[in-house]
Structure formats: structure tokens, C-alpha cells
N, C-alpha and C. Protein backbone atom coordinates (compact mmCIF):
# COMPACT_ATOMS: atom_id res chain seq x y z
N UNK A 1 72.73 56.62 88.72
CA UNK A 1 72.40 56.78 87.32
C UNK A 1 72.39 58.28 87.00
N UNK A 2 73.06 58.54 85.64
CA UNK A 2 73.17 59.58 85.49
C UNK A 2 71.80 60.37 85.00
N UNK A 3 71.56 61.72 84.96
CA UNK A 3 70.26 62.55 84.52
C UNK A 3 70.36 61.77 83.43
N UNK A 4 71.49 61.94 82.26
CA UNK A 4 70.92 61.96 80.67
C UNK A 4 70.87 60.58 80.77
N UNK A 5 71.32 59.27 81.44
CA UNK A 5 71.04 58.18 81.42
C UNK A 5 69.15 58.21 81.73
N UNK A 6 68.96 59.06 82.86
CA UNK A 6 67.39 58.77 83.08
C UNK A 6 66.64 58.92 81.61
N UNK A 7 66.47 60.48 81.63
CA UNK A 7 66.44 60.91 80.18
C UNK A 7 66.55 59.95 78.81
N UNK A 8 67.39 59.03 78.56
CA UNK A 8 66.94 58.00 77.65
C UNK A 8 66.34 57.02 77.72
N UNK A 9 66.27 56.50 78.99
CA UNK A 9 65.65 55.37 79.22
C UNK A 9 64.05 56.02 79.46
N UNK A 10 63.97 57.28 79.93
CA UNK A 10 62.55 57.56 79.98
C UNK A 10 61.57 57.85 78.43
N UNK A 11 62.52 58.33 77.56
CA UNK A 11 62.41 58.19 76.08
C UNK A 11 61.95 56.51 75.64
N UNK A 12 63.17 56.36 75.56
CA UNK A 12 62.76 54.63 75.40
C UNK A 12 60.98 54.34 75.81
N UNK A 13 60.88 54.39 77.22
CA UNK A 13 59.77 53.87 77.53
C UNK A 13 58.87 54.67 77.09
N UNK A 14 58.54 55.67 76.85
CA UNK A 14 57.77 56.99 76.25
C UNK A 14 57.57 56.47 74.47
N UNK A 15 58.19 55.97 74.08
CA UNK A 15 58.28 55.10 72.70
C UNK A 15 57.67 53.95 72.57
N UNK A 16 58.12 52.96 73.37
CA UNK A 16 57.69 51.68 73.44
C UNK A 16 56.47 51.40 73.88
N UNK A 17 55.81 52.48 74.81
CA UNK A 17 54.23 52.67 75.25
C UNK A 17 53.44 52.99 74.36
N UNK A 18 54.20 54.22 73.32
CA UNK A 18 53.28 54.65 72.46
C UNK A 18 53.20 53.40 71.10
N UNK A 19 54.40 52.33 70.81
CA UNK A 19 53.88 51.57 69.75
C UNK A 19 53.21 50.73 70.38
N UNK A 20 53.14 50.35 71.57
CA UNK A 20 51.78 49.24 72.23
C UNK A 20 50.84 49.81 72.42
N UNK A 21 50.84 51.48 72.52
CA UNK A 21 48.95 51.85 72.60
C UNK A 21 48.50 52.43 70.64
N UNK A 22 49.61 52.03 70.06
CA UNK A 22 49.23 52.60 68.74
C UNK A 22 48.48 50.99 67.80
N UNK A 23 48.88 49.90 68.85
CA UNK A 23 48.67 48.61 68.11
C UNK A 23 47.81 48.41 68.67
N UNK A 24 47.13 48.43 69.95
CA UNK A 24 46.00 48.32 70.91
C UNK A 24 44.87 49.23 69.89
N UNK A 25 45.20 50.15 69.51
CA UNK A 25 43.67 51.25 68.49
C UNK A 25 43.92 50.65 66.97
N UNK A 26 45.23 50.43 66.58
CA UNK A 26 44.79 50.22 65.30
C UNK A 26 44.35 48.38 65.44
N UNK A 27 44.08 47.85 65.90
CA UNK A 27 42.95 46.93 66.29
C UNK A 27 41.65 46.86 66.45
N UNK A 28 41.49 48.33 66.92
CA UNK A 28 40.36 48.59 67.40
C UNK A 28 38.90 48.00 66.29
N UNK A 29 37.69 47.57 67.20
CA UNK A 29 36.94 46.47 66.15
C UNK A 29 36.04 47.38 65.67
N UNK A 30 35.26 47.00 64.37
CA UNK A 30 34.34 48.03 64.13
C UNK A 30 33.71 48.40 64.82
N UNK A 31 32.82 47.20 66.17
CA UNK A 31 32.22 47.49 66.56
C UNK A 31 32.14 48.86 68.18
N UNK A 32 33.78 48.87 68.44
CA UNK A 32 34.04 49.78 69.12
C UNK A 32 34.25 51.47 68.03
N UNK A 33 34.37 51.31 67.24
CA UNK A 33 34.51 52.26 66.65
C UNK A 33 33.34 53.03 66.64
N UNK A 34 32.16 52.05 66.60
CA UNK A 34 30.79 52.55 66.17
C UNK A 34 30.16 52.69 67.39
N UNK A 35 30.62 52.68 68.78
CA UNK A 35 30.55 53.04 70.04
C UNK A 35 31.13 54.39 70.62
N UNK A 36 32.37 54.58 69.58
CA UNK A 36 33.13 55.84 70.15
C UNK A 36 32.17 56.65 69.27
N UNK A 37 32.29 56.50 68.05
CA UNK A 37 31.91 58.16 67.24
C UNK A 37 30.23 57.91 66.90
N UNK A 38 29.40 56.84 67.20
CA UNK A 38 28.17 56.86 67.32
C UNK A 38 27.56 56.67 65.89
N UNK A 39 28.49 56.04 64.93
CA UNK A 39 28.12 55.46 63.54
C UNK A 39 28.68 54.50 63.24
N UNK A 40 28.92 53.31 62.53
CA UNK A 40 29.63 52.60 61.64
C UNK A 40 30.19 53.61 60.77
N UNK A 41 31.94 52.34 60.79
CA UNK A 41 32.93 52.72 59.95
C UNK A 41 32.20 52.75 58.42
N UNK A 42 32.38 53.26 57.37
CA UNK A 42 31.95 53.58 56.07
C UNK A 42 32.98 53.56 55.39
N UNK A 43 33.96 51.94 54.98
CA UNK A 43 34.92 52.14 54.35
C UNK A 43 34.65 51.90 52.68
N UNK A 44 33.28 51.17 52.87
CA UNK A 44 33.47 51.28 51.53
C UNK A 44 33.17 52.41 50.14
N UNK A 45 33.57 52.60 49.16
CA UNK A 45 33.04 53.87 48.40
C UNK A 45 32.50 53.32 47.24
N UNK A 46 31.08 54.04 47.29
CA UNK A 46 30.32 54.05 46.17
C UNK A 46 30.51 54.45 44.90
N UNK A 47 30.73 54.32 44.01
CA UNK A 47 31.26 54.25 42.63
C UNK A 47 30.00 54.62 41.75
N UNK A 48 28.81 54.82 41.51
CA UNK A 48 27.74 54.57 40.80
C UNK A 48 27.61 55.76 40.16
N UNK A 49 26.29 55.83 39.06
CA UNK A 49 25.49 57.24 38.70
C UNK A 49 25.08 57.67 39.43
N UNK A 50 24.65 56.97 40.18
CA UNK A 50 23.46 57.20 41.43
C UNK A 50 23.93 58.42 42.33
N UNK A 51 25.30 58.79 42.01
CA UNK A 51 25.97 59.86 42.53
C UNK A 51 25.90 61.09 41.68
N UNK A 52 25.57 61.33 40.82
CA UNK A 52 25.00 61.85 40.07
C UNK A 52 24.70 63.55 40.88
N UNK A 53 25.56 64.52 40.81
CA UNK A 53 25.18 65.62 41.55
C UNK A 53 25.02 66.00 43.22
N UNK A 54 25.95 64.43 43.67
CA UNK A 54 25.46 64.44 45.22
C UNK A 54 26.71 64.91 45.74
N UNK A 55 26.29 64.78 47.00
CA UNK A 55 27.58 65.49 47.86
C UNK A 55 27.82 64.41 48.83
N UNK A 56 29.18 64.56 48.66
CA UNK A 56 29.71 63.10 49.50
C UNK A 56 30.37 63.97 50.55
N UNK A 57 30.80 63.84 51.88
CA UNK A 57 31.16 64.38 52.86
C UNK A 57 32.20 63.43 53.43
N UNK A 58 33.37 63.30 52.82
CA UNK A 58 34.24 62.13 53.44
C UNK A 58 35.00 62.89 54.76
N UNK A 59 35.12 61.82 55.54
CA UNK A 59 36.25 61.94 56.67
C UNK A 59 37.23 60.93 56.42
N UNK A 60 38.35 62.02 56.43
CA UNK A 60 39.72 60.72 56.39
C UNK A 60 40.45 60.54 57.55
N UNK A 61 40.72 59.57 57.74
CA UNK A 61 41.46 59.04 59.21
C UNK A 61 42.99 58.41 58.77
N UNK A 62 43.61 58.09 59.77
CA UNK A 62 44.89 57.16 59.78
C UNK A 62 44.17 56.05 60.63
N UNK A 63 45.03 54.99 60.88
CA UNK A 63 44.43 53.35 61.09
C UNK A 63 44.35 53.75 62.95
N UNK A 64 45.41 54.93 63.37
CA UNK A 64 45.85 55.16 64.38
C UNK A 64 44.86 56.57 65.02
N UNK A 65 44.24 55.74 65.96
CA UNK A 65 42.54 57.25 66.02
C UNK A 65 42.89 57.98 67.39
N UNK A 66 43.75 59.12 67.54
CA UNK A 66 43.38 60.01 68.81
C UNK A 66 42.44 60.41 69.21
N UNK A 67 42.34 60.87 70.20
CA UNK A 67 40.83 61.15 70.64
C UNK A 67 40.52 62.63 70.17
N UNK A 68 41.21 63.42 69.85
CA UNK A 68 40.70 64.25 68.88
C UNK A 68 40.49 64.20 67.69
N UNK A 69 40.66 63.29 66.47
CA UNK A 69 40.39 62.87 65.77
C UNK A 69 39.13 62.05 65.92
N UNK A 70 38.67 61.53 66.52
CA UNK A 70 37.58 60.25 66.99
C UNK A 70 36.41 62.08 67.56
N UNK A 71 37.29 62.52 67.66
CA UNK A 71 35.83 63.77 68.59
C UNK A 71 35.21 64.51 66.91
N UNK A 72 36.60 64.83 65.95
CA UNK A 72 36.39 65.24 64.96
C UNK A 72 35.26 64.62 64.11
N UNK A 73 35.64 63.34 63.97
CA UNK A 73 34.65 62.46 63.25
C UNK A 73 33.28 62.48 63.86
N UNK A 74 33.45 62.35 65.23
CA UNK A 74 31.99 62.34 65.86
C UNK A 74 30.77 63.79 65.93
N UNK A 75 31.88 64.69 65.60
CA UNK A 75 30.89 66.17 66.29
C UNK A 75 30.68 66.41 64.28
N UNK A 76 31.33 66.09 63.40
CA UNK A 76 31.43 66.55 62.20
C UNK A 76 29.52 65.20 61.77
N UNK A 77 30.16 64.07 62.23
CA UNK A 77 29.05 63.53 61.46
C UNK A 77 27.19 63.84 62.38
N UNK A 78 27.51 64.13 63.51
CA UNK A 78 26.14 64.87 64.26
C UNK A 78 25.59 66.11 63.89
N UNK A 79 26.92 66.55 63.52
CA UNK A 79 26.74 68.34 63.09
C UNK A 79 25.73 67.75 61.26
N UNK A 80 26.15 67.09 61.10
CA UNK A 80 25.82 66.70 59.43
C UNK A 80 24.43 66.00 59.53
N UNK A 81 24.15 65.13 60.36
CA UNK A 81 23.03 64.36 60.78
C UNK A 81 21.98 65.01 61.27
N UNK A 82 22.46 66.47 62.43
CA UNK A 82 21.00 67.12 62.84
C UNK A 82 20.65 68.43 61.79
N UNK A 83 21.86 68.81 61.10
CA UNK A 83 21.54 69.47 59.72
C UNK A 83 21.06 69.15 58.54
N UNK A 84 21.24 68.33 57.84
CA UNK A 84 21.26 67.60 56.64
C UNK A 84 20.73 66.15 57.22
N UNK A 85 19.52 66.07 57.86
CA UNK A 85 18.72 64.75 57.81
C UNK A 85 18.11 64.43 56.93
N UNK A 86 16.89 65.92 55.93
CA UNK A 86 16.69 65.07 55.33
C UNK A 86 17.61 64.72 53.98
N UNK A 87 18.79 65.53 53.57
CA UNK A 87 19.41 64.95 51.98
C UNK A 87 19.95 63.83 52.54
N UNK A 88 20.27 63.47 54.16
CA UNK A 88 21.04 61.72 54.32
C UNK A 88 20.02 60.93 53.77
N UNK A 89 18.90 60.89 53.71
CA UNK A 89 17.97 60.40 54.10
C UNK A 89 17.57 60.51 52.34
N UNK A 90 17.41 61.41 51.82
CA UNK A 90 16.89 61.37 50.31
C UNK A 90 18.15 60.44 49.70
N UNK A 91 19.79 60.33 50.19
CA UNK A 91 20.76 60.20 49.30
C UNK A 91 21.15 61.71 48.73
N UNK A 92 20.83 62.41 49.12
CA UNK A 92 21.83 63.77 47.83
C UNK A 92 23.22 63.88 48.60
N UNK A 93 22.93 63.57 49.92
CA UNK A 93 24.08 63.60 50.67
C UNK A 93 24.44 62.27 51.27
N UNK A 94 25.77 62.16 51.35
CA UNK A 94 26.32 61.17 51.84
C UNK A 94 27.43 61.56 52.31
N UNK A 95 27.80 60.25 53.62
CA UNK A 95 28.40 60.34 54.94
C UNK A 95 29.57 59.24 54.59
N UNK A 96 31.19 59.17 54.24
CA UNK A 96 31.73 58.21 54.57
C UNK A 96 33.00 58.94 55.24
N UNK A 97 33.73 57.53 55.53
CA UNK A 97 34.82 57.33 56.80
C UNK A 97 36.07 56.52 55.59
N UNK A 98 37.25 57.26 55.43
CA UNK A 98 37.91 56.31 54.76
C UNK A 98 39.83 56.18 55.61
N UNK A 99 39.84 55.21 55.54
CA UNK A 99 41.05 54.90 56.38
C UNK A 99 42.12 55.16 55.20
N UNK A 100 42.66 56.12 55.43
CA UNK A 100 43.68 56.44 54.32
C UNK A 100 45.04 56.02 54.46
N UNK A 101 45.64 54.80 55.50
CA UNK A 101 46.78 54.36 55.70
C UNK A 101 46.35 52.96 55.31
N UNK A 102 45.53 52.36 54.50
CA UNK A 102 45.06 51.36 53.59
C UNK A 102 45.08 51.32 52.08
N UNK A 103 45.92 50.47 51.97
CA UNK A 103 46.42 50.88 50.18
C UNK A 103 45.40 51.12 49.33
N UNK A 104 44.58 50.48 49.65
CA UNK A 104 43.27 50.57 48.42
C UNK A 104 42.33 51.91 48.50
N UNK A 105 43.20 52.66 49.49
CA UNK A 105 42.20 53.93 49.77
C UNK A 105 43.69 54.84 49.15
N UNK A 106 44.53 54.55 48.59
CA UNK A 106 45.90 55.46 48.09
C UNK A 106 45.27 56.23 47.53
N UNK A 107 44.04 56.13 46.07
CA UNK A 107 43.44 57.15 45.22
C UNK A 107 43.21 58.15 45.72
N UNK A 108 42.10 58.22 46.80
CA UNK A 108 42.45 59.27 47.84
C UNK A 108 43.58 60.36 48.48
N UNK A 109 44.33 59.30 48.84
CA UNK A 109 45.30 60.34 48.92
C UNK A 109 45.71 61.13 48.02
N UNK A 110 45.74 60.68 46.90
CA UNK A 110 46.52 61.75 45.92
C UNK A 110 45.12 62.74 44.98
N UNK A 111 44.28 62.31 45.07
CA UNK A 111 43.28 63.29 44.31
C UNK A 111 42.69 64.22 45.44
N UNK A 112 42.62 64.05 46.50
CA UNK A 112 42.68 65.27 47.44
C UNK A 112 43.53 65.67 48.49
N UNK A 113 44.68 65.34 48.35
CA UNK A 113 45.71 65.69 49.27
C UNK A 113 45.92 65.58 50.64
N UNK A 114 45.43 64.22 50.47
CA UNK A 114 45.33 64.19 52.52
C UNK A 114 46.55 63.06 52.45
N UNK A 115 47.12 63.66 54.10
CA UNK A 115 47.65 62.40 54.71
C UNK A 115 46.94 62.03 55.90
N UNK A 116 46.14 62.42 56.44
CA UNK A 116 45.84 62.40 57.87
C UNK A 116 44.38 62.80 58.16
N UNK A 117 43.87 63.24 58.84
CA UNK A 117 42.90 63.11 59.43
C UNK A 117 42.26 64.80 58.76
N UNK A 118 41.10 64.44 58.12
CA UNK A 118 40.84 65.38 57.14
C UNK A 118 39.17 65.21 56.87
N UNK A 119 38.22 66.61 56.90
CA UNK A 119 36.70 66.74 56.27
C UNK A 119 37.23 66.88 54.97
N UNK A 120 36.39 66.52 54.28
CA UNK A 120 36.41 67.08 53.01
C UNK A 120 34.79 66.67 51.92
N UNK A 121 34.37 67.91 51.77
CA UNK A 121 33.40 67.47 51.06
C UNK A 121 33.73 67.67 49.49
N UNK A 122 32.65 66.72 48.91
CA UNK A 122 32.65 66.40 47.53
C UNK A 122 31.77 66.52 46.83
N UNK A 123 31.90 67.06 45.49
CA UNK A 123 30.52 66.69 44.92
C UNK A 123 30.66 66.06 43.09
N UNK A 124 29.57 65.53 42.70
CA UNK A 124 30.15 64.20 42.32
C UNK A 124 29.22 64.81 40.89
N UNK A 125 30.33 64.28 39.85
CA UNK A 125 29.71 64.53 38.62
C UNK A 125 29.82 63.25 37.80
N UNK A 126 28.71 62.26 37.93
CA UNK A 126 28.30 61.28 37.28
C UNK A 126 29.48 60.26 38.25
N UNK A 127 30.44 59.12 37.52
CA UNK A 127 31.18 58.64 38.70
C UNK A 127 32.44 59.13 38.93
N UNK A 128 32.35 60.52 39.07
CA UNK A 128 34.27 61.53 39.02
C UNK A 128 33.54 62.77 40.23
N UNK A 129 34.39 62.91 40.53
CA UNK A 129 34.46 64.25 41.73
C UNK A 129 34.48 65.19 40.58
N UNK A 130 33.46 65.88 40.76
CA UNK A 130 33.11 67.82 40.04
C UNK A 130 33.99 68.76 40.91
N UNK A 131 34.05 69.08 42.13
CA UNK A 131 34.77 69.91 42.73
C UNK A 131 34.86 69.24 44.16
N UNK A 132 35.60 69.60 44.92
CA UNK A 132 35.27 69.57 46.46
C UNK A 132 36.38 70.52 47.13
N UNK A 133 36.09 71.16 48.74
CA UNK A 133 36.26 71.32 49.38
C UNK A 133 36.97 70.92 50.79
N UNK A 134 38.27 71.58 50.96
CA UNK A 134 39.07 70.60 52.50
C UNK A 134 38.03 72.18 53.46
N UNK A 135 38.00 71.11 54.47
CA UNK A 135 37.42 72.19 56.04
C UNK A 135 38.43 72.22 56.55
N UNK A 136 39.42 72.74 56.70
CA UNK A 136 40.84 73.19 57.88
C UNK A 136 40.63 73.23 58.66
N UNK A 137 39.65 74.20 58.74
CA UNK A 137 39.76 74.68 60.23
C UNK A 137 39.31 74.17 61.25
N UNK A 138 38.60 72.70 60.81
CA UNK A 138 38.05 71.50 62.16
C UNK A 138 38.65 71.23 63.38
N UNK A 139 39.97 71.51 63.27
CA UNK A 139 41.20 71.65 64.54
C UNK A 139 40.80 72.60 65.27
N UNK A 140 40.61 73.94 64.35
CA UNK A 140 40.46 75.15 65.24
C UNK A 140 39.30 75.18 66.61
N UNK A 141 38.24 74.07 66.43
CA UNK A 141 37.25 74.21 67.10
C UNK A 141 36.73 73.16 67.88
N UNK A 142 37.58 72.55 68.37
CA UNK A 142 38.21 70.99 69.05
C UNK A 142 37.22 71.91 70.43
N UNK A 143 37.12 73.16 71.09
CA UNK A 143 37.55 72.95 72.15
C UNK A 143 35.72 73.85 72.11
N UNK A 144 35.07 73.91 71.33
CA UNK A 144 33.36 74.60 70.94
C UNK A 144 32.96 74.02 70.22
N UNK A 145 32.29 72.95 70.92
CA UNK A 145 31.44 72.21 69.99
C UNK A 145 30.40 72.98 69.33
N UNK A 146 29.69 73.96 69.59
CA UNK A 146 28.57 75.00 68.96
C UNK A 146 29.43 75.70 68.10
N UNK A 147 30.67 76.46 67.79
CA UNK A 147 31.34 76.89 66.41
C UNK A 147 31.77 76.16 65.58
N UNK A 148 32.03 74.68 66.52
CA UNK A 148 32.57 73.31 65.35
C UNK A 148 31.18 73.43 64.49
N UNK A 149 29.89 73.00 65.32
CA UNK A 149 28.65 72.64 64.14
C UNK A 149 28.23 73.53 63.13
N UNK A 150 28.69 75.26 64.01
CA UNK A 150 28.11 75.98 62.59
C UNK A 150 29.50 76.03 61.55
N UNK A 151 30.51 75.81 62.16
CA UNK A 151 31.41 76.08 60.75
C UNK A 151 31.29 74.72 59.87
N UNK A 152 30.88 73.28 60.24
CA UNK A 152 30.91 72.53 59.77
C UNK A 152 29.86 72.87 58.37
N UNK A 153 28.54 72.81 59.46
CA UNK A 153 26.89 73.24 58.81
C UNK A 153 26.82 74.33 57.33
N UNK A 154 27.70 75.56 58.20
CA UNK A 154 28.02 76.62 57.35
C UNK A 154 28.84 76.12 56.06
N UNK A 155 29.98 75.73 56.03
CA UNK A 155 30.63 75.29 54.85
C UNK A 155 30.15 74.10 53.99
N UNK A 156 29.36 73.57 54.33
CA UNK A 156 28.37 72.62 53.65
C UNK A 156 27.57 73.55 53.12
N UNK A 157 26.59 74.53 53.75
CA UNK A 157 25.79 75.16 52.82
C UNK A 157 26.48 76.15 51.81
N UNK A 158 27.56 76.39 51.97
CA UNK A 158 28.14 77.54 50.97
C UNK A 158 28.62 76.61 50.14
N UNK A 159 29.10 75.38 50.09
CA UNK A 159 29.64 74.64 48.76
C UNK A 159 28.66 74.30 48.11
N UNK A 160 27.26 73.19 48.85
CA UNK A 160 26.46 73.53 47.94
C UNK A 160 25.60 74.51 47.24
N UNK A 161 25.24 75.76 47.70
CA UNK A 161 24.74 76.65 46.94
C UNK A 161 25.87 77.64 46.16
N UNK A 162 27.21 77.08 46.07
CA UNK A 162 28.17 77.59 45.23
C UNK A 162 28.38 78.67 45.79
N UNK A 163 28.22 79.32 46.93
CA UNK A 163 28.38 80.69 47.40
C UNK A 163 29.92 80.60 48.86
């Protein structure tokens, strides 16, 4: 067998592994989900007054969760949980998870520009987004969990005190 014969057939299988481990996660049950990143999924979105000046802190995902993405979600919503316990806890702040390769989550995509795996906080003027914020740089800090929490922590406190 020739090299470039190996070479495709090793492609091939390099393909065909990845759509059987991409159908194996996007299966994945809530209840493993809420084992990996240490919360329940939060697909649904609150619509109310009751939002009224709050800050929503969405994470957007694809149906398809790498494990850096799954670390993202997990160190972003701890970083948010041992900072901001008590506004989870009053409601001024809120925590969701939205699967953005789900049609009914399309609005999303287009009013804040995500395709993929994305922080983004919000803040909410009566039932419409007032302004929000993308965090970029959540990639950058995959590999320090202590600069992931303060840049997370940090850019939460500068959106809400407008600074």
C-alpha cells in the first residue's frame, strides 16, 4: 500500500471517529452534563420584568462540548458562584447555558453574535437587553485557572459599575 493510500484511509478513519464521538456528546444527558460542569443545563430563558436591571451572564455552547469548552463553562460559572453569591442568590444576577445549534435559541445568535462557544454578559432593561458585553479572552486562560477567575470576576465588576 502506497504512503498517500495510507494517508487517506488514515483521514477517513480520523473523520469517521470524530462523527461517532461527536454523536456520543451531542447525546450527552442532562444529567451528565450536570456532573461534568457541576450545574444543570439552563436552557431555558427568562423573559419577565422581573429582569428589570439584572445581569444575566449567558454561556453559549454548540450541541458538540470539548473539554475545553465544558472547563470554560465550569471555571466561568464557579468563578461567578464564589464571587457573586450573594446577587445569585438575591436574583440581580443570573446564570444561564444556551445551546446555540438549537433553532429556538437562533435569536441569540444574531443579537449577540455568537456561533460557538461564548461568555457574554447582559444586562436587561425591562424584557430587552440594555447593553452587554462578549469576554474573549476566556480562551486565553484555559491553562490558569486563578487569571481565568479574576478576568472573569473582574469584567463582571467593570460592566456592572459601568467602569
Amino acid at each position: 500500500m502506497r504512503s498517500q493510500d495510507r494517508l487517506r484511509l488514515a483521514v477517513i478513519f480520523l473523520a469517521i471517529s470524530g462523527m461517532i464521538f461527536a454523536g456520543i456528546r451531542s447525546t450527552e444527558s442532562k444529567e451528565a452534563q450536570k456532573l461534568a460542569t457541576g450545574h444543570p443545563p439552563s436552557e431555558a430563558v427568562v423573559e419577565s420584568s422581573a429582569l428589570e436591571g439584572k445581569i444575566i451572564v449567558y454561556y453559549f455552547h454548540g450541541t458538540f462540548r470539548c473539554p475545553s469548552c465544558l472547563q470554560i463553562e465550569a471555571w466561568s460559572f464557579d468563578a461567578i458562584q464564589q464571587n457573586f453569591a450573594q446577587a445569585l442568590e438575591q436574583g440581580t444576577m443570573t446564570w444561564k447555558t444556551i445551546d446555540v445549534d438549537k433553532p429556538e435559541n437562533s435569536r441569540f445568535v444574531e443579537a449577540y453574535d455568537v456561533a460557538t462557544q461564548s461568555l457574554i454578559i447582559v444586562e436587561m432593561a425591562g424584557k430587552k437587553p440594555k447593553r452587554h458585553k462578549h469576554l474573549e479572552k476566556v480562551w486565553e486562560y484555559l491553562s490558569d485557572q486563578p487569571a481565568f477567575y479574576n478576568y472573569v470576576t473582574d469584567e463582571i465588576n467593570r460592566f456592572w459599575t459601568g467602569s
